[in-house]
C-alpha atoms as a PDB file:
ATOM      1  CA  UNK A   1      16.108   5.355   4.117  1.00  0.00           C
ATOM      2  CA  UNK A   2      14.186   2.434   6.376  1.00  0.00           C
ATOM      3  CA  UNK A   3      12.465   4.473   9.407  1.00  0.00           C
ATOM      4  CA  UNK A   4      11.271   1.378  12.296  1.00  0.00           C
ATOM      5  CA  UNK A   5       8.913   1.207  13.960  1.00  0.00           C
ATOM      6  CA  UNK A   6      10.264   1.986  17.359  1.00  0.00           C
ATOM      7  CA  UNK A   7      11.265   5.730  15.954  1.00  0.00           C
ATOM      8  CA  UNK A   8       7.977   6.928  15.674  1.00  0.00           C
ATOM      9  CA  UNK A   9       6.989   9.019  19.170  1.00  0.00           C
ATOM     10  CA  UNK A  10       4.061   7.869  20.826  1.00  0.00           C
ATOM     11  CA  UNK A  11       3.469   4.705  18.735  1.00  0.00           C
ATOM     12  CA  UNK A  12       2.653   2.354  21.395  1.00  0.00           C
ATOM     13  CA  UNK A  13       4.092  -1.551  21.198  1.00  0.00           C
ATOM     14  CA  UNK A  14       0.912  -3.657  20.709  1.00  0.00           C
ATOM     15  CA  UNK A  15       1.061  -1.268  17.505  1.00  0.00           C
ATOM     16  CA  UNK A  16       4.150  -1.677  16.593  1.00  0.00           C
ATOM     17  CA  UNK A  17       3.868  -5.673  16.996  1.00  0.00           C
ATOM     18  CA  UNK A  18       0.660  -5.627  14.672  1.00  0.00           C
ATOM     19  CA  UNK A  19       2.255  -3.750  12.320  1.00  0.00           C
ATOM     20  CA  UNK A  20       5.287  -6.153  11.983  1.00  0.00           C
ATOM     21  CA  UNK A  21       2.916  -9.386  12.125  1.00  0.00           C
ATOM     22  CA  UNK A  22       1.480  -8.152   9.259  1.00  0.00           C
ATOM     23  CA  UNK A  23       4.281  -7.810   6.922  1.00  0.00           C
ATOM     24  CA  UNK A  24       5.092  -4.015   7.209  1.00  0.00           C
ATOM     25  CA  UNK A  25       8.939  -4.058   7.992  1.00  0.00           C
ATOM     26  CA  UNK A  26       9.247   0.244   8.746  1.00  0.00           C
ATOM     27  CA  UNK A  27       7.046   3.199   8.202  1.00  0.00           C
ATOM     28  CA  UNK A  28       8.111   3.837   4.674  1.00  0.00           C
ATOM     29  CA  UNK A  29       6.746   0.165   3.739  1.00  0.00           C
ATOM     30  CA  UNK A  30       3.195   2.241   4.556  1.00  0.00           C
ATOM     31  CA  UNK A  31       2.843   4.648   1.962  1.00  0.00           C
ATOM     32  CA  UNK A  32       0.237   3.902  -0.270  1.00  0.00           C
ATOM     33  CA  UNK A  33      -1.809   1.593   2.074  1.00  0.00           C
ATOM     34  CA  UNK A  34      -5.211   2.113   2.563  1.00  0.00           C
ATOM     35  CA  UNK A  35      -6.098   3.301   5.509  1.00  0.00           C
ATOM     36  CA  UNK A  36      -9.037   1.210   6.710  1.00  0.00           C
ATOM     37  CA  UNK A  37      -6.759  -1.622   5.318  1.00  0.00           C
ATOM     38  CA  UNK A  38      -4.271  -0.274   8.521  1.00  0.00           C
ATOM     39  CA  UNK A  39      -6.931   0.256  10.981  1.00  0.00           C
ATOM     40  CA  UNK A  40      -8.449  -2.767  10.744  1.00  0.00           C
ATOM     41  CA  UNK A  41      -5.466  -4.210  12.389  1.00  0.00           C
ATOM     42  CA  UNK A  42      -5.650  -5.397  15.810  1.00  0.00           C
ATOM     43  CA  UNK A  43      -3.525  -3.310  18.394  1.00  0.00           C
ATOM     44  CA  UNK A  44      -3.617  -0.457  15.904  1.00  0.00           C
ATOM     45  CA  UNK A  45      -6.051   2.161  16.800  1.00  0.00           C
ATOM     46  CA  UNK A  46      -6.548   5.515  15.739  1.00  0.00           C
ATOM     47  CA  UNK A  47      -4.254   7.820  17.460  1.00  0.00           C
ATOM     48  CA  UNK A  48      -1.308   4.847  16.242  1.00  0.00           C
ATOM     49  CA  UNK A  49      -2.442   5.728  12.945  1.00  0.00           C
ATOM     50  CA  UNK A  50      -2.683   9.266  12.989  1.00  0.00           C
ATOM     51  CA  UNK A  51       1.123   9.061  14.768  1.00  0.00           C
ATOM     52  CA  UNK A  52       2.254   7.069  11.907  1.00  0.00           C
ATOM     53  CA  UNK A  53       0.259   9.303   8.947  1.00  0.00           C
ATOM     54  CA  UNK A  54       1.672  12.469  10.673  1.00  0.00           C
ATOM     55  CA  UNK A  55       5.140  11.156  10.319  1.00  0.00           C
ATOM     56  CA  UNK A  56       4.512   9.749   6.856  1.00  0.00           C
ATOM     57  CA  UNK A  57       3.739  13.414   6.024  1.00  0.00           C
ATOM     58  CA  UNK A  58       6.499  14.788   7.499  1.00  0.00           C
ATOM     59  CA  UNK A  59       8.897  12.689   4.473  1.00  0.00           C
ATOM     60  CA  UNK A  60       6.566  13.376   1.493  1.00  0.00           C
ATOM     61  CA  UNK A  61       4.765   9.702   1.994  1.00  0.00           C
ATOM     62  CA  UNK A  62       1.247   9.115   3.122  1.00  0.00           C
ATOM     63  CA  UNK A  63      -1.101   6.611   3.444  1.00  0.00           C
ATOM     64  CA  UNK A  64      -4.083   6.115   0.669  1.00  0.00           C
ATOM     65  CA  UNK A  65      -7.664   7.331   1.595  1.00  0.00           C
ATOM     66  CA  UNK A  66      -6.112   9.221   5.192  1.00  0.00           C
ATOM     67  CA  UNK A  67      -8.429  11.727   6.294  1.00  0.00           C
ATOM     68  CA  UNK A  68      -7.387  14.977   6.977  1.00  0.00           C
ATOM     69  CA  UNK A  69      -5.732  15.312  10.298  1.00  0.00           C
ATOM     70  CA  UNK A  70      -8.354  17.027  13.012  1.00  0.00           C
ATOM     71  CA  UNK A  71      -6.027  19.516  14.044  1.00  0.00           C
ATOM     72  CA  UNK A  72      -4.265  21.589  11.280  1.00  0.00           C
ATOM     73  CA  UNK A  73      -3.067  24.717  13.614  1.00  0.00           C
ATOM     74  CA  UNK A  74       0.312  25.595  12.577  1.00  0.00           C
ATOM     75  CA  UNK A  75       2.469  28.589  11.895  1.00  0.00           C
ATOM     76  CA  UNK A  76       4.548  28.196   8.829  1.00  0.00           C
ATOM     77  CA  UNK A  77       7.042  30.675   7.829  1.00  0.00           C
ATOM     78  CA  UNK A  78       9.024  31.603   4.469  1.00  0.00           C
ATOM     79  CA  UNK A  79      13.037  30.268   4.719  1.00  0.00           C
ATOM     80  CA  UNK A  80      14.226  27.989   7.373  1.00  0.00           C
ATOM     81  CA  UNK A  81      15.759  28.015  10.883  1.00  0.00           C
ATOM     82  CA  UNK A  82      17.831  24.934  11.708  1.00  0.00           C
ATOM     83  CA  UNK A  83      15.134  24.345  14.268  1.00  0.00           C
ATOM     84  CA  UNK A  84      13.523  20.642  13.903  1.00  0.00           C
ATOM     85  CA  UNK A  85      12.208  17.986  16.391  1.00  0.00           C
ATOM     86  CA  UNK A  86      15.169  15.304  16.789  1.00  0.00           C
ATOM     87  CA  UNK A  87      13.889  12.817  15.303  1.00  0.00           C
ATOM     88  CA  UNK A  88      13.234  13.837  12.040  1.00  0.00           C
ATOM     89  CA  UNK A  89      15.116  12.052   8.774  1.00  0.00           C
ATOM     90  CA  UNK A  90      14.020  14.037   6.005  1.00  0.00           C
ATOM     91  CA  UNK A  91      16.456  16.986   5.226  1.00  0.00           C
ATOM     92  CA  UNK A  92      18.024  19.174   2.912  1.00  0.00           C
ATOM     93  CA  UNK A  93      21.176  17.416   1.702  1.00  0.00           C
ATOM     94  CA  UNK A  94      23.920  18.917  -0.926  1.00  0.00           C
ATOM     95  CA  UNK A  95      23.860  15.931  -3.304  1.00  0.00           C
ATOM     96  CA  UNK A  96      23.249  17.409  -7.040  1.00  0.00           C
ATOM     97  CA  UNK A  97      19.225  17.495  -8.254  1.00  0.00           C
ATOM     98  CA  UNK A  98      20.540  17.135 -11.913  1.00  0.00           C
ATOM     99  CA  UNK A  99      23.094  14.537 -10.713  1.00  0.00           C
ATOM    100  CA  UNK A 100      20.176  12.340  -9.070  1.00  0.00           C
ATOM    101  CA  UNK A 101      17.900  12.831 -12.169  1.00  0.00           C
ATOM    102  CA  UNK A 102      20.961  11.356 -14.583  1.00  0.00           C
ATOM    103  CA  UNK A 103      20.921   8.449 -12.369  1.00  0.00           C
ATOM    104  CA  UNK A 104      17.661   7.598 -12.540  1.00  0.00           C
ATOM    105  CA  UNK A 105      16.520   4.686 -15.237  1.00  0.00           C
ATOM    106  CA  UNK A 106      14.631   5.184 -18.531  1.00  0.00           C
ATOM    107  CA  UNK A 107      11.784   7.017 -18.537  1.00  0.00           C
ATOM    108  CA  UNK A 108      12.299   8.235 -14.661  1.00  0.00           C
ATOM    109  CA  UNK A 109      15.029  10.447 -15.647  1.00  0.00           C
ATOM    110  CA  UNK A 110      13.130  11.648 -18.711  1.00  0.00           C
ATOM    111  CA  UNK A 111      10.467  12.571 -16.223  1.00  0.00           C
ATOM    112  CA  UNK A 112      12.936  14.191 -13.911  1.00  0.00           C
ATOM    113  CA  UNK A 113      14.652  15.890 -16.517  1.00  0.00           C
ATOM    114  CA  UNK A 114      11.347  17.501 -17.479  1.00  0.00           C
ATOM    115  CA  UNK A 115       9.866  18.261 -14.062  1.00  0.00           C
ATOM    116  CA  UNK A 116      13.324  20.327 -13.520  1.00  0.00           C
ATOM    117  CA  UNK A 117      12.492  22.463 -16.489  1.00  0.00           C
ATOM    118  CA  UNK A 118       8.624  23.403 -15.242  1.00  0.00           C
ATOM    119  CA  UNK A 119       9.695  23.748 -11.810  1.00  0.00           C
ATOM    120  CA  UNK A 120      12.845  25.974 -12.335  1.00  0.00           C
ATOM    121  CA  UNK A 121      10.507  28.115 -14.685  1.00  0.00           C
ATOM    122  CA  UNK A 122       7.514  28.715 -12.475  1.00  0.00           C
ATOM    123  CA  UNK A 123       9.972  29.256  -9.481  1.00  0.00           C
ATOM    124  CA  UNK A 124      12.881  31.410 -10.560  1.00  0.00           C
ATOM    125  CA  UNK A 125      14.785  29.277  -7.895  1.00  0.00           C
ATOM    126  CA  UNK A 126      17.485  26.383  -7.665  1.00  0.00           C
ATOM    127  CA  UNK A 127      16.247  22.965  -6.695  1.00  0.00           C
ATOM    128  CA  UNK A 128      17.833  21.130  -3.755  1.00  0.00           C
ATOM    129  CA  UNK A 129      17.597  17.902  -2.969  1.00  0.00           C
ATOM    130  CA  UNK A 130      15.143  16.607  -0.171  1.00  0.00           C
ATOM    131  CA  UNK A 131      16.285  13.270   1.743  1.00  0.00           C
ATOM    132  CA  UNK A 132      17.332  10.171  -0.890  1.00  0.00           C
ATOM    133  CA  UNK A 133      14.545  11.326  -3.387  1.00  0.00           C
ATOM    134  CA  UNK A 134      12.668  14.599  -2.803  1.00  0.00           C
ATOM    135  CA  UNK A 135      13.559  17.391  -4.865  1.00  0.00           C
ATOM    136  CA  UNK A 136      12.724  20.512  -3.405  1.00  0.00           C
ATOM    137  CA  UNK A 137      12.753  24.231  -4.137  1.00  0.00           C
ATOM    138  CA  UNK A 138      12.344  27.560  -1.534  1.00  0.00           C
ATOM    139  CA  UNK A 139      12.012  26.500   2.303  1.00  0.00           C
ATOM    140  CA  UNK A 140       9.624  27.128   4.813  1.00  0.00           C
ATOM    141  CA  UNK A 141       9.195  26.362   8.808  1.00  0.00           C
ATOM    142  CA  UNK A 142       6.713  24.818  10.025  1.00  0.00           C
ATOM    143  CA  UNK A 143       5.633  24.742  14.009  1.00  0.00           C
ATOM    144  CA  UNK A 144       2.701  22.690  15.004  1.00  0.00           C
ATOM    145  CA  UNK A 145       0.460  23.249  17.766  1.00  0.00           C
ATOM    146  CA  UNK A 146       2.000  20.889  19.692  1.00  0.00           C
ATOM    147  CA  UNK A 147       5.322  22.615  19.508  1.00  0.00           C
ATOM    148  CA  UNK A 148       6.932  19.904  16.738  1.00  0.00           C
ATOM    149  CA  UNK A 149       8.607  21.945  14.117  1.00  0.00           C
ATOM    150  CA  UNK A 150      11.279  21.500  11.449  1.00  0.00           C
ATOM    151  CA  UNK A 151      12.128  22.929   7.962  1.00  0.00           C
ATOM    152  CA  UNK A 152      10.984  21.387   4.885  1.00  0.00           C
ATOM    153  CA  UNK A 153      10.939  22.923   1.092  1.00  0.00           C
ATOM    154  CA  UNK A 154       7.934  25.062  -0.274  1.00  0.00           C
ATOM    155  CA  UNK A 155       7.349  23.231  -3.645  1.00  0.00           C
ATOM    156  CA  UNK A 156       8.661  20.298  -5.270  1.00  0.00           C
ATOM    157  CA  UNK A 157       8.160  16.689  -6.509  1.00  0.00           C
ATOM    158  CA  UNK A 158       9.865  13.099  -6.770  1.00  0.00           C
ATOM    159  CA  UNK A 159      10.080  10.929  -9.824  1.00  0.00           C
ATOM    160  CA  UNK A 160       9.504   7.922  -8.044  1.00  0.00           C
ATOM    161  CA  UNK A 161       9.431   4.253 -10.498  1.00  0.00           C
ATOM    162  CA  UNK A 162       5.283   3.781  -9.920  1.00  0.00           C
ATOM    163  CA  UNK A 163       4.483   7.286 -10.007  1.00  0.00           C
ATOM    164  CA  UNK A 164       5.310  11.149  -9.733  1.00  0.00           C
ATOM    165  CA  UNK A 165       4.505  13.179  -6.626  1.00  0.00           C
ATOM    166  CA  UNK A 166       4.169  16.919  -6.383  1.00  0.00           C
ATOM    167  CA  UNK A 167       4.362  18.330  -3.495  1.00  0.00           C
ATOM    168  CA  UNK A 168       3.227  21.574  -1.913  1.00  0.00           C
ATOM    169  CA  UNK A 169       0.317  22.411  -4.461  1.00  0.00           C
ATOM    170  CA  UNK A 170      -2.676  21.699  -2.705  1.00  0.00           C
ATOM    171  CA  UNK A 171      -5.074  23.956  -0.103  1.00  0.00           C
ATOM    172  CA  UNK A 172      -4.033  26.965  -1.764  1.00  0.00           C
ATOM    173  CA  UNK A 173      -6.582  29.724  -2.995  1.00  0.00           C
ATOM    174  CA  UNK A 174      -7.011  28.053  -6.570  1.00  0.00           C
ATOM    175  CA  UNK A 175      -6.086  24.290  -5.832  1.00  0.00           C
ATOM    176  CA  UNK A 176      -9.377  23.021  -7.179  1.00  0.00           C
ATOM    177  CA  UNK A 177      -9.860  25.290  -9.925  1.00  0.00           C
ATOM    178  CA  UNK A 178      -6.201  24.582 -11.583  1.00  0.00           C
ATOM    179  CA  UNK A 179      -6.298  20.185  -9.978  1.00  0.00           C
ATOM    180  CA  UNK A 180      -9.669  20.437 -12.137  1.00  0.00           C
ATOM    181  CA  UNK A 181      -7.956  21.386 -15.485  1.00  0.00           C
ATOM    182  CA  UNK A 182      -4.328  19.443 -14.462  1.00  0.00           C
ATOM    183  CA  UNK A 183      -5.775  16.316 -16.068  1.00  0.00           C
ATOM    184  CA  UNK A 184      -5.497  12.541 -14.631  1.00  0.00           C
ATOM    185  CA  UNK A 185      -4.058  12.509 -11.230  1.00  0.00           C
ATOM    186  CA  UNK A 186      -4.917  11.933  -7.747  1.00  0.00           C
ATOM    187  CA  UNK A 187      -4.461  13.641  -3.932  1.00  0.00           C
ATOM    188  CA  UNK A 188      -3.306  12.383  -0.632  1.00  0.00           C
ATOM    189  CA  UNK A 189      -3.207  14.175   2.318  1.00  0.00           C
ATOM    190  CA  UNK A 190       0.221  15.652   1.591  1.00  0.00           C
ATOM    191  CA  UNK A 191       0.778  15.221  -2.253  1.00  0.00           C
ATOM    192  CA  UNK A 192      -0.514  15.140  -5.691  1.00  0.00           C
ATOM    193  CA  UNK A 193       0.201  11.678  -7.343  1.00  0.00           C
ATOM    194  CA  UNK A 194       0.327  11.793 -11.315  1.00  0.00           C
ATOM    195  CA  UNK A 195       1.199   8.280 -13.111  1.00  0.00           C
ATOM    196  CA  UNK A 196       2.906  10.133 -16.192  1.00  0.00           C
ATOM    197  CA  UNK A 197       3.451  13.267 -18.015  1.00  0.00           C
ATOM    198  CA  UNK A 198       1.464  12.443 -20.839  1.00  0.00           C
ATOM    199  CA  UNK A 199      -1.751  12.182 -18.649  1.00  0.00           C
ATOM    200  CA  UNK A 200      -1.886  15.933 -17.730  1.00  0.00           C
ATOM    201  CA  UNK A 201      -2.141  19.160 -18.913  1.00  0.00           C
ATOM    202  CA  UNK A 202       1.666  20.200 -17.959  1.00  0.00           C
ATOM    203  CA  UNK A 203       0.645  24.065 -18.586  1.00  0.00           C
ATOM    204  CA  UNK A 204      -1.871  24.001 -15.970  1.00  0.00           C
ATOM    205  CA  UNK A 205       0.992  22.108 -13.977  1.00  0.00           C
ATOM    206  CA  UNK A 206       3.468  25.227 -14.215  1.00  0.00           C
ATOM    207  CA  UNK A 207       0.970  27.267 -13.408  1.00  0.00           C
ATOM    208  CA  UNK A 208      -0.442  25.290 -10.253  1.00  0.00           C
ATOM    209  CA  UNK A 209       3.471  25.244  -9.129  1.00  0.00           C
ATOM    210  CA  UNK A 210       3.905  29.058  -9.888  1.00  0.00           C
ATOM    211  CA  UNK A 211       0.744  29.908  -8.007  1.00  0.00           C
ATOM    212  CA  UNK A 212       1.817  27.619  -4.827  1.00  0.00           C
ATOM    213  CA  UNK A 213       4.947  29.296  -5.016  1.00  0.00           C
ATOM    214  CA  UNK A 214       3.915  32.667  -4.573  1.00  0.00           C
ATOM    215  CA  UNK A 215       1.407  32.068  -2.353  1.00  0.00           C
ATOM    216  CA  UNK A 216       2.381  31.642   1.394  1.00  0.00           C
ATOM    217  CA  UNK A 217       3.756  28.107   2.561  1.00  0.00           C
ATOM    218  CA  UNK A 218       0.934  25.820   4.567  1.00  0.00           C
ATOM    219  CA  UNK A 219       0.808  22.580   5.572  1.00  0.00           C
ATOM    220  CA  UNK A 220       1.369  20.688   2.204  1.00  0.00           C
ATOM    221  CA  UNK A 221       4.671  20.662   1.883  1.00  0.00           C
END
């Protein structure tokens, strides 16, 4: 799903002008660029980027190197309640997990076919799909200081053709401690990025999900 430009709230034009001058056809063609690569952009200036990052964040996608947002206030709740700002894309959908993971090529659906089994173990619950890619399990609420809220899932991940992201494991009371022992990966903002399987520990992987899970949603989802 292509999100322009012009959807973003706040995201002034001179922005949106750079952006496109410099090859970047919607906000999804921005995950995984560096950030100083972004800001160093004429038009573009910080609050543009942190507009653009926060919506990134909001479909499991972020930018490389983003700092942390300066304000993290928000309330986030077990389950879900239909409530979400209108412009959000990214939402539960009743298309089939395992059906999505048999369509996936080669080693993608061996790596979805996997990440089903350590998932469904350390959860206890029934994966759902997330927008076109995201598969997610539980839900939570989230309501940000500014009054933006919408539901997303508590854990989950994405087998995605460059890399696997796993979402909803990270500033939790033993993040570091189990990240430490996971084995080759690394964080964004909003996700833990892992090239393969075979380059981590996938015990300390069900364990790192089955902790996030029963510890209280926050704002990693």
């Amino acid at each position: 799903m292509s999100t322009s430009f012009e959807q973003i709230p706040g995201l002034a034009r001179p922005a949106r002008d750079a952006l496109t001058a410099a090859g970047y056809r919607d906000l999804e063609s921005l995950d995984g660029v560096d950030w100083e690569a972004a800001s160093g952009l004429h038009g573009v200036g910080k609050r543009g980027l942190e507009r653009l990052q926060a919506a990134l964040l909001e479909r499991g996608l972020s930018m490389r190197n983003a700092p942390a947002p300066e304000e993290r206030s928000a309330e986030w709740t077990r389950g879900n309640t239909g409530t979400g700002a209108p412009d959000l894309v990214t939402a539960r959908t009743e298309e089939s997990p395992a059906g999505y993971v048999e369509k996936l090529e080669g080693r993608r659906r061996e790596h979805g076919r996997l990440l089903l089994e350590i998932f469904g173990r350390a959860t206890g619950e029934r994966p759902a799909m997330w927008g076109p890619s995201m598969i997610g399990y539980g839900q939570a609420h989230y309501r940000y200081a500014t009054g933006r809220e919408g539901d997303t899932f508590h854990v989950g991940f994405s087998p995605g053709k460059a890399r696997i992201s796993l979402y909803g494991l990270q500033g939790l009371p033993r993040s570091e401690e189990l990240l430490a022992r996971l084995g080759k990966h690394r964080t964004a903002v909003s996700c833990v990025y892992v090239n393969k399987p075979e380059d981590i520990d996938l015990g300390v992987l069900e364990e790192l999900v089955r902790h996030a899970w029963e510890t209280d949603p926050g704002g990693c989802a």
